[in-house]
Protein backbone atom coordinates (compact mmCIF):
# COMPACT_ATOMS: atom_id res chain seq x y z
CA UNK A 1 0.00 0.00 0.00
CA UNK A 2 3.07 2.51 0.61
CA UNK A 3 3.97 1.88 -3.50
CA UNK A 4 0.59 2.45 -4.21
CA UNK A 5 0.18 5.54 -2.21
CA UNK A 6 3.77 7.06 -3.51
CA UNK A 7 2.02 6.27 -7.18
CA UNK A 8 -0.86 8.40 -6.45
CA UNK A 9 1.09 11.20 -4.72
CA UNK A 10 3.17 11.04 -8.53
CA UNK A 11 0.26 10.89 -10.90
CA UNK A 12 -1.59 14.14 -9.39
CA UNK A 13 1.54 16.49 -9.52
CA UNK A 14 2.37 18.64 -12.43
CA UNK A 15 1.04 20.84 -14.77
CA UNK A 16 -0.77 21.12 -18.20
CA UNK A 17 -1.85 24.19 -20.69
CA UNK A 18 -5.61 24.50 -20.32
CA UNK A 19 -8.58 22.83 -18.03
CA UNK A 20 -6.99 19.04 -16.71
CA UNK A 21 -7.70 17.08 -14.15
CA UNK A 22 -5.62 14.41 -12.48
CA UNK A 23 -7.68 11.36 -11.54
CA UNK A 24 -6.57 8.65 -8.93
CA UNK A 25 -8.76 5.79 -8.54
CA UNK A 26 -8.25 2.36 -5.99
CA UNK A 27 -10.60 -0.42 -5.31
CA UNK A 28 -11.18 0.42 -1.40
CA UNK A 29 -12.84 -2.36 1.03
CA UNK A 30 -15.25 -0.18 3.41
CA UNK A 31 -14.56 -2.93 5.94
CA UNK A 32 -10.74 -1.62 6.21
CA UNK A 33 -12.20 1.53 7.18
CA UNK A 34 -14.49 0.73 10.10
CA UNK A 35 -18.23 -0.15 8.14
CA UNK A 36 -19.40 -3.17 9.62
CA UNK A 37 -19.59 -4.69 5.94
CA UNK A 38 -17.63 -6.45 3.38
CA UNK A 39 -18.08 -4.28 0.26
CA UNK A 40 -15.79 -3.32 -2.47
CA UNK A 41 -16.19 -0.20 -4.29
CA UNK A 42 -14.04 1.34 -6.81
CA UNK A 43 -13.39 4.81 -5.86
CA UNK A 44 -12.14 8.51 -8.33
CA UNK A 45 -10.67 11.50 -6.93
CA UNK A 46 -9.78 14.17 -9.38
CA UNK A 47 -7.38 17.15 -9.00
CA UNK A 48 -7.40 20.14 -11.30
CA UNK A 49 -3.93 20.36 -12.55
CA UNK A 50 -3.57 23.93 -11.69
CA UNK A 51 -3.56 23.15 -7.84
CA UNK A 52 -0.26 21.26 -8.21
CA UNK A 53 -0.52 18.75 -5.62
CA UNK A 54 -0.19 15.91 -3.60
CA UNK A 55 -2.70 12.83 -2.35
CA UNK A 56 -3.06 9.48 -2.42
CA UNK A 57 -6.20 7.55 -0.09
CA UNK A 58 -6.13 7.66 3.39
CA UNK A 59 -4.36 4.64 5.51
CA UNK A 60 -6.89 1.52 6.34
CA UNK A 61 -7.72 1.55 10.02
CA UNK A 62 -8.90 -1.56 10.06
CA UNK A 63 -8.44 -5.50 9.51
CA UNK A 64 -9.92 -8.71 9.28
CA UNK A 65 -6.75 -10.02 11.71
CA UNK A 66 -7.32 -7.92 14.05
CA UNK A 67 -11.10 -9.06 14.35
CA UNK A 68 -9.71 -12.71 14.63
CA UNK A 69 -7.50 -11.79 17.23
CA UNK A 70 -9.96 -10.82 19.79
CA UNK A 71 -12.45 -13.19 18.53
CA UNK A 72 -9.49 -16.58 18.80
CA UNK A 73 -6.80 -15.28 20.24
CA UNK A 74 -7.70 -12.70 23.22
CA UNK A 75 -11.61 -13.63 23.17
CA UNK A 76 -12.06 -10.24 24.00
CA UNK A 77 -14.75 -9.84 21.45
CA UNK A 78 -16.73 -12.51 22.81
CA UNK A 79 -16.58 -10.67 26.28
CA UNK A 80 -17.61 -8.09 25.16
CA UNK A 81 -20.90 -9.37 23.53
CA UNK A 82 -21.31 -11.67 26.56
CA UNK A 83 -21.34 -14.44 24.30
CA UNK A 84 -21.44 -17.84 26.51
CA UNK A 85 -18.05 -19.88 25.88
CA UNK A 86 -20.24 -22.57 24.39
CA UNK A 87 -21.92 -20.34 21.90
CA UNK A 88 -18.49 -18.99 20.66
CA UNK A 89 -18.61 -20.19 16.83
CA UNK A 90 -16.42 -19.43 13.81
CA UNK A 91 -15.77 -21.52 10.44
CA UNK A 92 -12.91 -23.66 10.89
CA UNK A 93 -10.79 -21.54 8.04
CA UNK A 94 -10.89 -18.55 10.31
CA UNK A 95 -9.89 -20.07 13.78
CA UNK A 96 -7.02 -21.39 11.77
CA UNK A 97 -5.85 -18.50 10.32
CA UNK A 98 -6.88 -16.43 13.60
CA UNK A 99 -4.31 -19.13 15.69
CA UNK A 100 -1.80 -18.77 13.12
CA UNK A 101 -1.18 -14.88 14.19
CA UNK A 102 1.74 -14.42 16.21
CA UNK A 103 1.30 -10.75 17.46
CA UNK A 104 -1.42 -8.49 17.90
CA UNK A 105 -2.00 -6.25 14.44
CA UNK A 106 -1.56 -2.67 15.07
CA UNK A 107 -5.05 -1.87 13.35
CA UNK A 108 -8.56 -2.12 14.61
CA UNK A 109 -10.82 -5.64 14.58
CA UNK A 110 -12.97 -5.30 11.34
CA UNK A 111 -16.77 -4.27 12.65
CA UNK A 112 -19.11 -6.99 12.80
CA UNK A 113 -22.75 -7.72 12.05
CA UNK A 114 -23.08 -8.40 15.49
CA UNK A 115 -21.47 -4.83 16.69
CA UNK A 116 -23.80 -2.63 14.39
CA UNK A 117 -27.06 -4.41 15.57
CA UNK A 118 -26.53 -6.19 19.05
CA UNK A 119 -28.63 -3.30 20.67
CA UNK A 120 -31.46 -3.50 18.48
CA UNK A 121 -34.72 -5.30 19.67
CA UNK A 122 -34.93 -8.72 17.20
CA UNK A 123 -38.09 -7.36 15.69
CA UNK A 124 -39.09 -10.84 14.88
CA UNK A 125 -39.37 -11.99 18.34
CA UNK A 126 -39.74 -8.92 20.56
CA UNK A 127 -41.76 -7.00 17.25
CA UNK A 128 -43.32 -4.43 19.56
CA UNK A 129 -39.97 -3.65 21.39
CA UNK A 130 -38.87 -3.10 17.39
CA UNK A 131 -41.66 -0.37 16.63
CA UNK A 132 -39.34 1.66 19.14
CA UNK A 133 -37.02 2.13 16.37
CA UNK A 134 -37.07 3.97 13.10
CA UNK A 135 -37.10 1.67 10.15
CA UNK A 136 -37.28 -1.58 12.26
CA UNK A 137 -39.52 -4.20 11.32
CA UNK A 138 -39.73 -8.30 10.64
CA UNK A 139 -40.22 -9.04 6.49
CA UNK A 140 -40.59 -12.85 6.36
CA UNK A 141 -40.10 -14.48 3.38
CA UNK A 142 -36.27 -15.41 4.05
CA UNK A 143 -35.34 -18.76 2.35
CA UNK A 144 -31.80 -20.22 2.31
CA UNK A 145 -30.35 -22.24 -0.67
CA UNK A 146 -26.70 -22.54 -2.26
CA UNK A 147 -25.26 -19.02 -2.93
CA UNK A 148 -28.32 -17.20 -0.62
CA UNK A 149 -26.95 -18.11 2.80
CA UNK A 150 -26.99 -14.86 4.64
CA UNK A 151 -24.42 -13.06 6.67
CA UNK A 152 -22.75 -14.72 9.82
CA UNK A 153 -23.55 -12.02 12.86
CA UNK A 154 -20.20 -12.55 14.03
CA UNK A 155 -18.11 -11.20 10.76
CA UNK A 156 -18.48 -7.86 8.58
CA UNK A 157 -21.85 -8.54 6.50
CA UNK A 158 -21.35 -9.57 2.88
CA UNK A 159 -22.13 -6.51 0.39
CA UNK A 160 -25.81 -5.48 0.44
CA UNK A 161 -27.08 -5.56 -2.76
CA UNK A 162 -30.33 -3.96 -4.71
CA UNK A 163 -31.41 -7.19 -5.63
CA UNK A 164 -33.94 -7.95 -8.77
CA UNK A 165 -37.39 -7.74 -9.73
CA UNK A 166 -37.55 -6.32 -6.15
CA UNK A 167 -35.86 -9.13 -3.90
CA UNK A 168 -32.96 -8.64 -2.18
CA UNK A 169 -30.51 -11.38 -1.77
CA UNK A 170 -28.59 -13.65 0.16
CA UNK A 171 -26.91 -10.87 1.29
CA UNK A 172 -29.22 -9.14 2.65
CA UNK A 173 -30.34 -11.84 5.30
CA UNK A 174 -29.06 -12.52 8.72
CA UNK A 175 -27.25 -16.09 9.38
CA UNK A 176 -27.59 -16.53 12.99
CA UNK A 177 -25.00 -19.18 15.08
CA UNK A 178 -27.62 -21.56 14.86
CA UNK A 179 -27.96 -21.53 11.44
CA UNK A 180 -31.89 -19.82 11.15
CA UNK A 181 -31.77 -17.30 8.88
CA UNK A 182 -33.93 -13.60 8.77
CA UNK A 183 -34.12 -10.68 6.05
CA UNK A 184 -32.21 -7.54 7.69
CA UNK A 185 -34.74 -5.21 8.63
CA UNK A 186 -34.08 -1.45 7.04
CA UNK A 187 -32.58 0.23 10.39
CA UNK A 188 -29.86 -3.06 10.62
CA UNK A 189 -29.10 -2.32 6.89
CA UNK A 190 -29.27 1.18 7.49
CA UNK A 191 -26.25 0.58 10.30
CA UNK A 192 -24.34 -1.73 8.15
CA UNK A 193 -24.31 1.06 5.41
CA UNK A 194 -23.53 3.48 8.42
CA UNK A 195 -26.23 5.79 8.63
CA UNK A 196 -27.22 7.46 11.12
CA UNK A 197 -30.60 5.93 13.32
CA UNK A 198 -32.26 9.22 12.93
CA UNK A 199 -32.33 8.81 9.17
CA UNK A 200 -36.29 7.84 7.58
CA UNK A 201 -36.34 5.98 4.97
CA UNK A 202 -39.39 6.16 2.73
CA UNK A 203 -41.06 3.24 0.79
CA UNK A 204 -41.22 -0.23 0.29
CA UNK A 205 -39.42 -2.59 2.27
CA UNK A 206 -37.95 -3.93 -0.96
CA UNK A 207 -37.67 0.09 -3.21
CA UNK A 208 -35.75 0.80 0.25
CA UNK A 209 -33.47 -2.02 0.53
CA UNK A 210 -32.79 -1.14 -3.07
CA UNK A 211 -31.67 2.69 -2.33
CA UNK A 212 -29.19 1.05 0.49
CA UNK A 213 -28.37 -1.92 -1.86
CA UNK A 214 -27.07 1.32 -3.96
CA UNK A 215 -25.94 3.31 -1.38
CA UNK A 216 -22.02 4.00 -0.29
CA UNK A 217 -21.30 3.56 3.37
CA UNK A 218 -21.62 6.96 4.91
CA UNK A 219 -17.91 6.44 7.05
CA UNK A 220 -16.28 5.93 3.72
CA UNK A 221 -17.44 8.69 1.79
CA UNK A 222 -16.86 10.59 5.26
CA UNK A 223 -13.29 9.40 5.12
CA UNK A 224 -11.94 10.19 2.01
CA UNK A 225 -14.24 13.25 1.62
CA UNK A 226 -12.60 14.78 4.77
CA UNK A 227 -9.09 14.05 3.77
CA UNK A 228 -9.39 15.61 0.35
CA UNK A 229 -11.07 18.62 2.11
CA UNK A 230 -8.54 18.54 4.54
CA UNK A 231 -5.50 18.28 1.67
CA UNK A 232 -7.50 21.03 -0.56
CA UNK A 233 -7.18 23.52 2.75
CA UNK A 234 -3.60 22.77 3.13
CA UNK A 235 -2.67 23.72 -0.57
CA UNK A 236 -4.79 26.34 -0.96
């Protein structure tokens, strides 16, 4: 990432005759930046050649290994959740590769389905503790079959996507421990997209989980938006 940022820093300096723009682009994993979801997104920044000047994205913050080390290593996570010992499941792949670390990774543990919803009412078993909250409500309906299995509550979700012909899929369910499976409601996809709880969405439960199937997580356009503010203030 340090060759790749020195690249960036190279192709936006300089000058041109006339109206340019220098354009940088990466394929950025919102989950490396603190959104509680796996979701790739190529990402442009342009600079008009006239402000002569440096910037390449900001640093990732966060990591998958540092998620497995408080999940196998530490258990902190678990703690934290107050997740009984017993009840403490991962696929096999990542307890391997989470007791293969041999030192604690100097970012921060990749959020979790589990961190952006564990305070939210289940709103298919406590539905009028759910009414409470903006957005919040049970869709049934949620079937799993090969390639539609949900997201596991204890890792980033997988990318949220619009779906087709109005249903969402697989990605857009829950995958609990015990392997029952629920549609997110629109305030948990809300949170895994990062907006805030105060935000009403209007519509259908499926035209709305198509606007946040579209959306970009609000941290990561946060994120880079702030540091090419920031970098704009500083040169000009």
């Amino acid at each position: 990432m340090e060759h790749m940022a020195r690249l960036e820093r190279h192709h936006v300096q300089g000058r041109r005759a006339g109206l340019n723009y220098r354009v940088v682009s990466r394929v950025v994993n919102a989950a490396n930046y603190g959104v509680p979801q796996k979701r790739e997104r190529v990402v442009f920044v342009g600079f008009r050649d006239d402000l002569d000047m440096e910037w390449c994205f900001p640093r990732e913050t966060h990591s998958m290994e540092a998620l497995l080390w408080i999940q196998v290593r530490d258990g902190s996570y678990w703690e934290h959740h107050r997740v009984a010992r017993k009840a403490r499941a991962l696929p096999e792949r990542l307890s391997l590769r989470g007791q293969a670390l041999k030192e604690r990774p100097a970012t921060l543990p990749w959020r979790t389905v589990r961190d952006a919803v564990h305070d939210l009412p289940d709103p298919e078993h406590s539905p009028s503790a759910a009414m409470a909250w903006l957005n919040h409500r049970f869709q049934p309906g949620a079937r799993s079959y090969p390639g539609h299995t949900g997201s596991p509550l204890d890792e980033p979700a997988k990318t949220l996507k619009a779906g087709v012909h109005g249903v969402p899929g697989g990605e857009n369910m829950l995958l609990r421990p015990d392997g029952s499976i629920r549609y997110f409601t629109v305030r948990e996809s809300a949170r895994l997209q990062a907006f805030p709880d105060d935000y009403l969405f209007h519509g259908s439960w499926s035209e709305t989980m198509r606007q946040l199937g579209n959306a970009v997580p609000v941290t990561l356009a946060r994120i880079i938006g702030h540091d090419v503010a920031n970098r704009l203030r500083e040169t000009t």
